[in-house]
N, C-alpha and C. Protein backbone atom coordinates (compact mmCIF):
# COMPACT_ATOMS: atom_id res chain seq x y z
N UNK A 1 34.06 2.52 -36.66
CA UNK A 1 34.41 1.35 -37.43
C UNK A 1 33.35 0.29 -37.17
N UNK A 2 32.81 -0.46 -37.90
CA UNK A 2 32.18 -1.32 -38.11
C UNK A 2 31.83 -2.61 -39.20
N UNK A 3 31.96 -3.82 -38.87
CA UNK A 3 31.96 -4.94 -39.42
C UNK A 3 30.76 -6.11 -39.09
N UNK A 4 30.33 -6.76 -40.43
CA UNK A 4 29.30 -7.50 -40.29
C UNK A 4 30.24 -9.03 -40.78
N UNK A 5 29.95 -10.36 -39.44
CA UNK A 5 30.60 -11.32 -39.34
C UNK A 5 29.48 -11.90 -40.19
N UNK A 6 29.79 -13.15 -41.00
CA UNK A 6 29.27 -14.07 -41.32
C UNK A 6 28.11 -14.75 -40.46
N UNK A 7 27.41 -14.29 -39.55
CA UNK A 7 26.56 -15.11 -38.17
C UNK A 7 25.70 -13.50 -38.54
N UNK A 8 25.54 -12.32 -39.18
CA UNK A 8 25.13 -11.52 -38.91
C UNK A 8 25.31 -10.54 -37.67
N UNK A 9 26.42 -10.68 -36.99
CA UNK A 9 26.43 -9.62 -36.05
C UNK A 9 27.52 -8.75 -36.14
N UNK A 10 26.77 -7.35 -35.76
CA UNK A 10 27.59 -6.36 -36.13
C UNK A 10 28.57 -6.31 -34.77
N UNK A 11 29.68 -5.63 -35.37
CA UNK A 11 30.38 -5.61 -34.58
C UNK A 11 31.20 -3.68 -34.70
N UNK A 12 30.85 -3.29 -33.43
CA UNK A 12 31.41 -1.80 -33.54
C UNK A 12 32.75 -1.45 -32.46
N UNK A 13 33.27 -0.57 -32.70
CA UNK A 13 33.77 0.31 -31.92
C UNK A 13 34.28 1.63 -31.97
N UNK A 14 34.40 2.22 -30.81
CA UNK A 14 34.22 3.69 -30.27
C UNK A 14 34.65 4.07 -29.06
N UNK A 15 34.96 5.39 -28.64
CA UNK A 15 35.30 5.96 -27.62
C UNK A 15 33.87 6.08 -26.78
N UNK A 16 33.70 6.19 -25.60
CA UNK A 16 32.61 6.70 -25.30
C UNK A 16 32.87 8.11 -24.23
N UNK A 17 32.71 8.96 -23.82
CA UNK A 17 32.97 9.93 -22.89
C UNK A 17 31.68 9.89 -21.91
N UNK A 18 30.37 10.16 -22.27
CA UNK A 18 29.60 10.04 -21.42
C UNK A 18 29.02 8.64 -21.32
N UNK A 19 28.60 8.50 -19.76
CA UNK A 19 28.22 6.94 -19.77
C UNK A 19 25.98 7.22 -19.79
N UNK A 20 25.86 6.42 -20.77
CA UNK A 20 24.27 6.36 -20.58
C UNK A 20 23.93 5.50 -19.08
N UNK A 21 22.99 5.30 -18.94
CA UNK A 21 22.58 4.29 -18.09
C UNK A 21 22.74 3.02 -18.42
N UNK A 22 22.14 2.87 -19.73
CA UNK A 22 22.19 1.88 -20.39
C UNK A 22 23.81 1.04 -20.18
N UNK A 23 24.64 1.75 -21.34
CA UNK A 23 25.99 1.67 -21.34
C UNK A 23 26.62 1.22 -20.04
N UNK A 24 26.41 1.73 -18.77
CA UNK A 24 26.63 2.04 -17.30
C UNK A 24 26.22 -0.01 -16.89
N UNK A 25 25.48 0.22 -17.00
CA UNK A 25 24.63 -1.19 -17.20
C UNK A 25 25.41 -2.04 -17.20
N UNK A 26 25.63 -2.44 -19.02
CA UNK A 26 26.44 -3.13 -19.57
C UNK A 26 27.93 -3.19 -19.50
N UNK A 27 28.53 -2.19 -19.40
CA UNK A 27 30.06 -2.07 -18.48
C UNK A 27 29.84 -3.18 -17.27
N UNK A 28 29.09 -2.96 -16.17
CA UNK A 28 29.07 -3.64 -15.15
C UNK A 28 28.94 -4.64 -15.02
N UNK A 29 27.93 -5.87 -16.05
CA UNK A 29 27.51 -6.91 -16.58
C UNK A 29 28.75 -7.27 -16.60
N UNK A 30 29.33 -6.74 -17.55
CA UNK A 30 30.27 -7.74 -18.68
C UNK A 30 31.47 -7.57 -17.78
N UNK A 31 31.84 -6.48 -16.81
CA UNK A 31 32.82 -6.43 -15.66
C UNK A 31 32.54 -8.25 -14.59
N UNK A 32 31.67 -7.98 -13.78
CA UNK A 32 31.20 -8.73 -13.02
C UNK A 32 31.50 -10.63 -14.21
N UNK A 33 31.29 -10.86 -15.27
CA UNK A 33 31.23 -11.87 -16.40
C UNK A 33 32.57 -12.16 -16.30
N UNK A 34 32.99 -11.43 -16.36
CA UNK A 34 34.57 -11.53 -17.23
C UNK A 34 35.75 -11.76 -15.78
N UNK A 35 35.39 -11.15 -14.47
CA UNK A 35 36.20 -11.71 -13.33
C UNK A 35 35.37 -12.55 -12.76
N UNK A 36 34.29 -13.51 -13.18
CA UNK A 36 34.34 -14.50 -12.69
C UNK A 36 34.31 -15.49 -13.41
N UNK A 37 34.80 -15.41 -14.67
CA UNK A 37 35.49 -15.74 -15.99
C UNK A 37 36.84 -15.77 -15.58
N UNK A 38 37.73 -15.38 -14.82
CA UNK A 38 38.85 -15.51 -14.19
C UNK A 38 39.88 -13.79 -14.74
N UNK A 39 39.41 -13.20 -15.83
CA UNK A 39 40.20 -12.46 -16.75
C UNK A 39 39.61 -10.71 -16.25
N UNK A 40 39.60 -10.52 -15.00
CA UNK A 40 39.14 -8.88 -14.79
C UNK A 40 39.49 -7.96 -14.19
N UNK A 41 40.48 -7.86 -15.23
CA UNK A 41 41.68 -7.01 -15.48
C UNK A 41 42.32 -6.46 -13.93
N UNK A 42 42.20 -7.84 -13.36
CA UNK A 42 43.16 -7.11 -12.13
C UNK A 42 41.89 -7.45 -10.46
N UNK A 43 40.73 -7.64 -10.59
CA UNK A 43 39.64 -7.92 -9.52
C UNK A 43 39.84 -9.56 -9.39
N UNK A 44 39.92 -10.08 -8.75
CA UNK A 44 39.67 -11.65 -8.31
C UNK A 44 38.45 -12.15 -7.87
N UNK A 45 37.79 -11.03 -7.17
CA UNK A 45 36.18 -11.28 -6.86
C UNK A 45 35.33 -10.12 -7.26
N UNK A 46 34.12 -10.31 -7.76
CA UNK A 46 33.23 -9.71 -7.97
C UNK A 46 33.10 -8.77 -6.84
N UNK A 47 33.24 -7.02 -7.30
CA UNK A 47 32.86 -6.26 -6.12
C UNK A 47 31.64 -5.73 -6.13
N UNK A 48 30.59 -5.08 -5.35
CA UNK A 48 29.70 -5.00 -5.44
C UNK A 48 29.17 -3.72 -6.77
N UNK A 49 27.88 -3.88 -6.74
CA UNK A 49 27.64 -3.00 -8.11
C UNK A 49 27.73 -1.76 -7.67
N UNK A 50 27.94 -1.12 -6.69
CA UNK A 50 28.27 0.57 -6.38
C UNK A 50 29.46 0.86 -6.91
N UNK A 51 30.39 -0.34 -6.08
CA UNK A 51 32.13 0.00 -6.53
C UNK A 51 32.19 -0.04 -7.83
N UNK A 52 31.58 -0.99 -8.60
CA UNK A 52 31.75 -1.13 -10.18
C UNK A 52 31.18 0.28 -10.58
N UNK A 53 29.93 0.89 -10.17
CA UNK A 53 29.45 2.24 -11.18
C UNK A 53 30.73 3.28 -10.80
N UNK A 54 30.91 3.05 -9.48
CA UNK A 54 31.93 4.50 -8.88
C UNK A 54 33.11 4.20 -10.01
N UNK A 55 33.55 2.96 -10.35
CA UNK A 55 35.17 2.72 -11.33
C UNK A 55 34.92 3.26 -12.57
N UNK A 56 33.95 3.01 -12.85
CA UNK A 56 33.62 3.32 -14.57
C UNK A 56 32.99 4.67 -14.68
N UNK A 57 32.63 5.44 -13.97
CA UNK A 57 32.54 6.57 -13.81
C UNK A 57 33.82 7.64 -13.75
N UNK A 58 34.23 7.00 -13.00
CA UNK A 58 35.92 7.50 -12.78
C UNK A 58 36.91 7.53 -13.96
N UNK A 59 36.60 6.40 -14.79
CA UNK A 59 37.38 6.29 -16.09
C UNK A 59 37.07 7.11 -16.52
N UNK A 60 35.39 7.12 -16.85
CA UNK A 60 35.05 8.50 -18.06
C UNK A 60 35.56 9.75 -17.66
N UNK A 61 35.48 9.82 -16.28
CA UNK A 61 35.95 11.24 -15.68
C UNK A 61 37.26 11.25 -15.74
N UNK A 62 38.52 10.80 -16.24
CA UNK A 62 39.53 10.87 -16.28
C UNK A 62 40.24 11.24 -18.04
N UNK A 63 40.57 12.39 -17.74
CA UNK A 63 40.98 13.02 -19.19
C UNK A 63 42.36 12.33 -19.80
N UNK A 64 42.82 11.07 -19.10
CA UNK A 64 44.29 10.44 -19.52
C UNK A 64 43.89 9.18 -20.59
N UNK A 65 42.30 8.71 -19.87
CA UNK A 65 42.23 7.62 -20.28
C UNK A 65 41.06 7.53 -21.57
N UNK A 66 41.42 6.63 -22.58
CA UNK A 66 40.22 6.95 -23.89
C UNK A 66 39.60 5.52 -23.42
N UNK A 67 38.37 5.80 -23.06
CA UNK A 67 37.03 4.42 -22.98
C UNK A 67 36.83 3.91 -23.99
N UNK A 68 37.93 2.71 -24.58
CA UNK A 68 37.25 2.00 -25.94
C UNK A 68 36.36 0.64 -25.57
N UNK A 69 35.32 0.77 -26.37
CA UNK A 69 34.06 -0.09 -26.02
C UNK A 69 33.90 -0.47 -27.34
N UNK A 70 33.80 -2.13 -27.21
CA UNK A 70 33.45 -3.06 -28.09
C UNK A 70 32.07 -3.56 -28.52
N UNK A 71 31.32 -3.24 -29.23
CA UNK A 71 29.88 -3.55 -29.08
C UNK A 71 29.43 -5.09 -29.86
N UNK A 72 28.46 -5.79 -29.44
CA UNK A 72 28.33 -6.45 -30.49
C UNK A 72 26.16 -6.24 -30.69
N UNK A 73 26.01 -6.06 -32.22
CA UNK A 73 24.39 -5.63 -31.95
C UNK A 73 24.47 -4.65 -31.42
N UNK A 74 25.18 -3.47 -30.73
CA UNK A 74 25.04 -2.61 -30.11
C UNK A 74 24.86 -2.74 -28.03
N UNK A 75 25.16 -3.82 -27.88
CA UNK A 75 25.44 -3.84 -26.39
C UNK A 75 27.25 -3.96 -26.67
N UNK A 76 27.66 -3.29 -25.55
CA UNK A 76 28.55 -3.36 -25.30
C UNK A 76 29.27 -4.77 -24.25
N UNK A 77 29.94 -5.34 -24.82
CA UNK A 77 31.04 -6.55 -25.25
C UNK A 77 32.24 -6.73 -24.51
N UNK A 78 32.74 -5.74 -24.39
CA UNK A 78 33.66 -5.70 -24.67
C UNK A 78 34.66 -4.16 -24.19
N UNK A 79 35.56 -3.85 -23.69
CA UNK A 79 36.74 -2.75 -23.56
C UNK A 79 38.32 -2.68 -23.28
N UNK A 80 38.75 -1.64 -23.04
CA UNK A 80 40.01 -1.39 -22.94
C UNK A 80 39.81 0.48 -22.85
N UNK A 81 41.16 0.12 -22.13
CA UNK A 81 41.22 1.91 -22.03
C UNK A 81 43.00 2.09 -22.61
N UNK A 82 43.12 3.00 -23.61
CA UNK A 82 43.96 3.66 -23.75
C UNK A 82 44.15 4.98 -22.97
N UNK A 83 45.63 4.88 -22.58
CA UNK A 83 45.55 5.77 -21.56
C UNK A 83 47.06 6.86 -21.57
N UNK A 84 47.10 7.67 -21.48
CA UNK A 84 48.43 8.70 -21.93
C UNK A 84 49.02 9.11 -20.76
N UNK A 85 50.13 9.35 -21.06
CA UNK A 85 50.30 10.46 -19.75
C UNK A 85 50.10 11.65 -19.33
N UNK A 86 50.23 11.82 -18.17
CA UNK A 86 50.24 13.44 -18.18
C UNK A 86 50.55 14.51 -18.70
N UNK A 87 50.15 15.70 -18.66
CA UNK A 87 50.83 16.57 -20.01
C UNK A 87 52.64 16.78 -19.07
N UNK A 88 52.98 16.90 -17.87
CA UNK A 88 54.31 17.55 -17.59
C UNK A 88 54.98 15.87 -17.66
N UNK A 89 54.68 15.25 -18.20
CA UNK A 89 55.81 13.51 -18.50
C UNK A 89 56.12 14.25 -19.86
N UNK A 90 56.88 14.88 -20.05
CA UNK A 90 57.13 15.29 -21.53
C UNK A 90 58.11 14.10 -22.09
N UNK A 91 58.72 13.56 -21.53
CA UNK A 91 59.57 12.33 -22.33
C UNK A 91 58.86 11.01 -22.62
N UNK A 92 57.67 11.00 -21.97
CA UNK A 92 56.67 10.04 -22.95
C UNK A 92 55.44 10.61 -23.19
N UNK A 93 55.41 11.67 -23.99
CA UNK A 93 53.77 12.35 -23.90
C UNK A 93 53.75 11.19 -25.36
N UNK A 94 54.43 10.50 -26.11
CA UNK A 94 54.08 10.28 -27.21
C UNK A 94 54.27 8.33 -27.15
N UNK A 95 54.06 8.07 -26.24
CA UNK A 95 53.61 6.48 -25.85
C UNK A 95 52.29 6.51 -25.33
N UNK A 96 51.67 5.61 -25.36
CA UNK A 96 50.37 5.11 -25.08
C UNK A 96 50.65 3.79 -23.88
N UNK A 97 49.35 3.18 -23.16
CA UNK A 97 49.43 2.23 -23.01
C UNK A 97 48.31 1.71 -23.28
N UNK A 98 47.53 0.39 -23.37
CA UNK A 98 46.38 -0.26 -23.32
C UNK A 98 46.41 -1.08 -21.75
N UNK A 99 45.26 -1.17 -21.57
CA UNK A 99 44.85 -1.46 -19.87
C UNK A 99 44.02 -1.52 -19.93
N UNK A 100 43.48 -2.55 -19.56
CA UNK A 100 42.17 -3.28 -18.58
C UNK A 100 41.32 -4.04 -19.89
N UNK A 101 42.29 -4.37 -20.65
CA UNK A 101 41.43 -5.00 -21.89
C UNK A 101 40.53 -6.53 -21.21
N UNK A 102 39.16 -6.36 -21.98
CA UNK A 102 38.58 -7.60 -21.88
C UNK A 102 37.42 -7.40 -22.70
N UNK A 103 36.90 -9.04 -23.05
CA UNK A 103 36.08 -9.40 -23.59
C UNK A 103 35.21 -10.24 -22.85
N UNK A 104 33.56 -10.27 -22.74
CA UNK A 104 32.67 -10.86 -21.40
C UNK A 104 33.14 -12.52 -22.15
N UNK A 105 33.10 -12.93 -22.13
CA UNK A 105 33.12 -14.64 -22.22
C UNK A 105 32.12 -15.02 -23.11
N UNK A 106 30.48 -14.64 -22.96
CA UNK A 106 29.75 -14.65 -24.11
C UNK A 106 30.09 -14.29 -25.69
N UNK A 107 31.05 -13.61 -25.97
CA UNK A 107 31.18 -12.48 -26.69
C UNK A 107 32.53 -12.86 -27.27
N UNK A 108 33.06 -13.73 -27.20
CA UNK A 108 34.75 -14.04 -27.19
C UNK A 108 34.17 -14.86 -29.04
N UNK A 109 35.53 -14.65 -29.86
CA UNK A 109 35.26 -15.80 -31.09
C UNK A 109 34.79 -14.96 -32.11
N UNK A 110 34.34 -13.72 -31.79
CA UNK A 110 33.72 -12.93 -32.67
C UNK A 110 34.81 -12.02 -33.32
N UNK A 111 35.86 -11.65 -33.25
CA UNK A 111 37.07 -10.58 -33.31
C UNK A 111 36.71 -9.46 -32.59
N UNK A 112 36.10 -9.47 -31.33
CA UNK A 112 36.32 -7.92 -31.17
C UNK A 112 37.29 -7.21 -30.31
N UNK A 113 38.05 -8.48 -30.14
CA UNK A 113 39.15 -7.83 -29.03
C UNK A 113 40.18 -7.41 -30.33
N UNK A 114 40.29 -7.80 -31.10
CA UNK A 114 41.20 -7.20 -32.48
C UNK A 114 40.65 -5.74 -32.83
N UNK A 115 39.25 -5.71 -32.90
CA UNK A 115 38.55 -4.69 -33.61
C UNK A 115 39.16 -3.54 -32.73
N UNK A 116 38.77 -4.15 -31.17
CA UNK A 116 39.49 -2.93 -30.50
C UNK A 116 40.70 -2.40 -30.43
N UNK A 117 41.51 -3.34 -30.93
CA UNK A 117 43.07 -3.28 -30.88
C UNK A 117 43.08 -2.23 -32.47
N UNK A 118 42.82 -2.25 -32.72
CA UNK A 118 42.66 -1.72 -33.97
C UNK A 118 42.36 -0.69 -34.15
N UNK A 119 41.44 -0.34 -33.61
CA UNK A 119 40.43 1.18 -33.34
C UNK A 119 41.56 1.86 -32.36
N UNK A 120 41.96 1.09 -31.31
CA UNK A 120 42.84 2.21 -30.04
C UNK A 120 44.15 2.30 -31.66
N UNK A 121 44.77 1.13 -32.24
CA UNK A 121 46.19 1.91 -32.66
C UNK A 121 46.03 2.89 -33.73
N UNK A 122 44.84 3.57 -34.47
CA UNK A 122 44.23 4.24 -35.35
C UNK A 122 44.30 5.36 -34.58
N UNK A 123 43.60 5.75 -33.48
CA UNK A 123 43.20 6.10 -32.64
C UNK A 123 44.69 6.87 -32.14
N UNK A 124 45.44 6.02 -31.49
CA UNK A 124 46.47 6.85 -31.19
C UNK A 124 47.80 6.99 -32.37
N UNK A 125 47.57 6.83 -33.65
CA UNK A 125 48.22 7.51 -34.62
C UNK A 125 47.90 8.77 -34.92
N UNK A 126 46.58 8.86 -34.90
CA UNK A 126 45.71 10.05 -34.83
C UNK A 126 46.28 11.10 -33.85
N UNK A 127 46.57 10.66 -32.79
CA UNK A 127 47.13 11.65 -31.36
C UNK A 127 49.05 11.74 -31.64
N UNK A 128 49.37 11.11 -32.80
CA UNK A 128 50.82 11.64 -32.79
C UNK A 128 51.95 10.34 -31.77
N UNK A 129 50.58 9.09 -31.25
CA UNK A 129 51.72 7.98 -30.46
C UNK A 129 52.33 7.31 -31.21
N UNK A 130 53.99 7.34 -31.06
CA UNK A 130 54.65 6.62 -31.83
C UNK A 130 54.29 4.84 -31.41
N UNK A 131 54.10 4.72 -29.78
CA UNK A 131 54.86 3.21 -29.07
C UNK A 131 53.29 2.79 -28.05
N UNK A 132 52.84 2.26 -28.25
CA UNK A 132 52.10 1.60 -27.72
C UNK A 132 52.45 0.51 -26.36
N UNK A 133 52.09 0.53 -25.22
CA UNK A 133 52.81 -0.74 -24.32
C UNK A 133 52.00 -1.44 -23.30
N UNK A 134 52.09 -2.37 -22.98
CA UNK A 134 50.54 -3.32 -21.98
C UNK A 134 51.85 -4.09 -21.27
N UNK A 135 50.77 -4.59 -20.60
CA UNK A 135 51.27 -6.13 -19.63
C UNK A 135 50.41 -6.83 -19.37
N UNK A 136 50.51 -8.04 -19.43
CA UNK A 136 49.57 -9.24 -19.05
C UNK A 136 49.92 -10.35 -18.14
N UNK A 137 49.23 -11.25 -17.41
CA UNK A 137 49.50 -11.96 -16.76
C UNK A 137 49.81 -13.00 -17.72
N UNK A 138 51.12 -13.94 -17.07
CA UNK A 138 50.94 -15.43 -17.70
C UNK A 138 50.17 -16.15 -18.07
N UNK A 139 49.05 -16.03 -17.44
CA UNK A 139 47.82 -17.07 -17.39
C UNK A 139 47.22 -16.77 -18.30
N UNK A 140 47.36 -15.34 -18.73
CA UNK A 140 46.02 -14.91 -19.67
C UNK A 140 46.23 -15.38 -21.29
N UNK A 141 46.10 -16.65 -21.75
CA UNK A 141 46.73 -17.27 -22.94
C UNK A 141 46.39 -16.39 -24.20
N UNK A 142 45.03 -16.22 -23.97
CA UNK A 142 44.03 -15.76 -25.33
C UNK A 142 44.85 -14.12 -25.57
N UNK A 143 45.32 -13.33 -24.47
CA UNK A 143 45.18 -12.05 -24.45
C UNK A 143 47.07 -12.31 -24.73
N UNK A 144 47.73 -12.90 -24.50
CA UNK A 144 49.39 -13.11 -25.26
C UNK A 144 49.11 -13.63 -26.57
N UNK A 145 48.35 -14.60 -27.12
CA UNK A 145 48.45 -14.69 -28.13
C UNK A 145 47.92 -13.64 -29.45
N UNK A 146 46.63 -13.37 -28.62
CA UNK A 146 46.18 -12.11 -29.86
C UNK A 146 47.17 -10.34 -29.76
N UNK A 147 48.13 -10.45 -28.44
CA UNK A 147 48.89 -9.39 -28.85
C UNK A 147 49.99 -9.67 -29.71
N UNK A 148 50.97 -10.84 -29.46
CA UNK A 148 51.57 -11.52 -30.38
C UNK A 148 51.13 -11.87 -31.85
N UNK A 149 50.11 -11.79 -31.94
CA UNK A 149 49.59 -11.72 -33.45
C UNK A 149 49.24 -10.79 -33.85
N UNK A 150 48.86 -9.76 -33.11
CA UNK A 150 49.05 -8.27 -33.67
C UNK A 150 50.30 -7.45 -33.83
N UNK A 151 51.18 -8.20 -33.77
CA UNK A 151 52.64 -7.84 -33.77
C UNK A 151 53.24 -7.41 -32.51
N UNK A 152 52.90 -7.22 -31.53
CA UNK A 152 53.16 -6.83 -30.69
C UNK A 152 54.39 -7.86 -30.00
N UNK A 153 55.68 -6.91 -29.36
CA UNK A 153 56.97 -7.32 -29.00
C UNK A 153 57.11 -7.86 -27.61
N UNK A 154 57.62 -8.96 -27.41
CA UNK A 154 57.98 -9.12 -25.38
C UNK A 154 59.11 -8.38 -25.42
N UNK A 155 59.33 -7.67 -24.58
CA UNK A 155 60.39 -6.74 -23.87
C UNK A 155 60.86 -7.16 -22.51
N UNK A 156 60.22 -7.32 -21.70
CA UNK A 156 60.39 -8.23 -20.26
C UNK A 156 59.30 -8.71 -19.89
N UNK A 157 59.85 -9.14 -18.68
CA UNK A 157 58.96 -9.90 -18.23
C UNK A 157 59.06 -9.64 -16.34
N UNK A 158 58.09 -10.15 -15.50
CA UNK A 158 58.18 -9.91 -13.81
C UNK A 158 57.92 -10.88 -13.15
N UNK A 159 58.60 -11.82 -12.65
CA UNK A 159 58.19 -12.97 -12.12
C UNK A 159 56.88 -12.60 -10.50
N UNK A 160 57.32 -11.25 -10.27
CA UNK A 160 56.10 -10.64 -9.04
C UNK A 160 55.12 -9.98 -9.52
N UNK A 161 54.59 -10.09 -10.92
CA UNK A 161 53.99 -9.30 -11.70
C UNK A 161 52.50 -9.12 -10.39
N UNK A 162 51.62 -10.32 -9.75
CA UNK A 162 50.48 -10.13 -9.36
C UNK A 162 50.88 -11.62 -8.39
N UNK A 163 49.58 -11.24 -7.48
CA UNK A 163 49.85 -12.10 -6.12
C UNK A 163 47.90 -12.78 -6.18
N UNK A 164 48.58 -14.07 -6.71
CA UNK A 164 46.67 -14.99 -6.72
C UNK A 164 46.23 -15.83 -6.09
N UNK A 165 45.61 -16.04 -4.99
CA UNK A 165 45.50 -17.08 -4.34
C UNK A 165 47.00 -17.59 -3.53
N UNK A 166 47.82 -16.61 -3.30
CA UNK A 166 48.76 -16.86 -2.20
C UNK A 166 49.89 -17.25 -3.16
N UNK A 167 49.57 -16.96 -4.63
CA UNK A 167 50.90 -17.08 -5.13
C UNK A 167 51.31 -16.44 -6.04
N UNK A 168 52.99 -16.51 -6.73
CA UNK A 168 52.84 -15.46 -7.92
C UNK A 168 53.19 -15.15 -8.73
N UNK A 169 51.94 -14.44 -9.55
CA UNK A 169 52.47 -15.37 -11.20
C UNK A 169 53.35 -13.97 -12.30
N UNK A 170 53.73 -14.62 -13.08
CA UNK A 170 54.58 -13.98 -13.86
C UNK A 170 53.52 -12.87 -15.09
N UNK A 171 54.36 -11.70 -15.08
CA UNK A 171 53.60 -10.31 -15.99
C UNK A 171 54.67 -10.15 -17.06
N UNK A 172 54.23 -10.31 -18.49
CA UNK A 172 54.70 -10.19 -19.25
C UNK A 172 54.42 -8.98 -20.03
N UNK A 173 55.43 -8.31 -20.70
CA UNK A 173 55.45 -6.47 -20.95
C UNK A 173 55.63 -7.24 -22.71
N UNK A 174 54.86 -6.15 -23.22
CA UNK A 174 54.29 -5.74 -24.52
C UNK A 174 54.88 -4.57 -24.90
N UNK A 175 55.02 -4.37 -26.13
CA UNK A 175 55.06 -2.95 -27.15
C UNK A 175 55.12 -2.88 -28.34
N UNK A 176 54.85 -2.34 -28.95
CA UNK A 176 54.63 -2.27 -30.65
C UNK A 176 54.39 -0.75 -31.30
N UNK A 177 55.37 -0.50 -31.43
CA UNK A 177 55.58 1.01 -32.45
C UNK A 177 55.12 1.14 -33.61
N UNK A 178 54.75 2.13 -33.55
CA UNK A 178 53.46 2.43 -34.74
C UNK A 178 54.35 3.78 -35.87
């Protein structure tokens, strides 16, 4: 899928399975951007660049999870991983979740956190998922409002969702059936 914004920049997305160097690169960039941007997906401090290649390596190497990557111009922007269950969870082989969504901070304003939202629920209609489901922190305004505008439902909520700076904030649960 691909779209050209009014500013001229393209905007793509895709699965990726193997990581280039390149790609490898830019994952890590926009990792390292985006948690000290406050929003990474779960890190509070920047870990060093080994731990970052060993994580994103691990994703690709993991047959549960689909690597969706947001490009803009062709650097990558932007991700999320759709992720399934195991094949013996037979009572949800046909839910999805989305996890670890983000956009680097440079890169925000453009739609591509939609584009991606878009591409994963295509994506897993394609695979037969009826129910799609996430969680987000309270704090994260931009990432409740653009699921809420993608239709997406509150179902609950966790007042112990995550522990930040010695305190703790509330995780709000998502879903939207397809």
């Amino acid at each position: 899928m691909s779209t050209q914004t009014k500013e001229k920049i393209n905007i793509s997305v895709d699965t990726i399975t193997d990581l280039s160097e390149i790609d490898l690169a830019d994952l890590c960039n926009i990792t390292e951007q985006a948690i000290s941007a406050g929003g990474g997906f779960g890190w509070l401090r920047v870990p060093t660049r080994q731990v970052l290649n060993q994580y994103w390596n691990k994703i690709i190497n993991d047959n549960l999870n689909n690597l969706v990557v947001g490009r803009l111009n062709g650097v990558i922007a932007g991700t999320l991983q759709l992720s399934y269950e195991a094949p013996n969870i037979e009572s949800r082989k046909n839910i999805a979740q989305i996890k670890r969504q983000f956009v680097a901070p440079w890169a925000r304003g453009y739609g591509l956190a939609k584009s991606m939202i878009d591409f994963s629920e295509q994506k897993a209609r394609e695979e037969n998922i009826k129910s799609i489901q996430l969680s987000v922190r309270e704090t994260q305004d931009a990432a409740i409002q653009l699921f809420s505008g993608k239709d997406y439902k509150v179902w609950g909520e966790n007042p112990y969702y995550a522990l930040i700076n010695g305190s703790f904030v509330k995780g709000i649960y998502f879903y939207k059936n397809l």
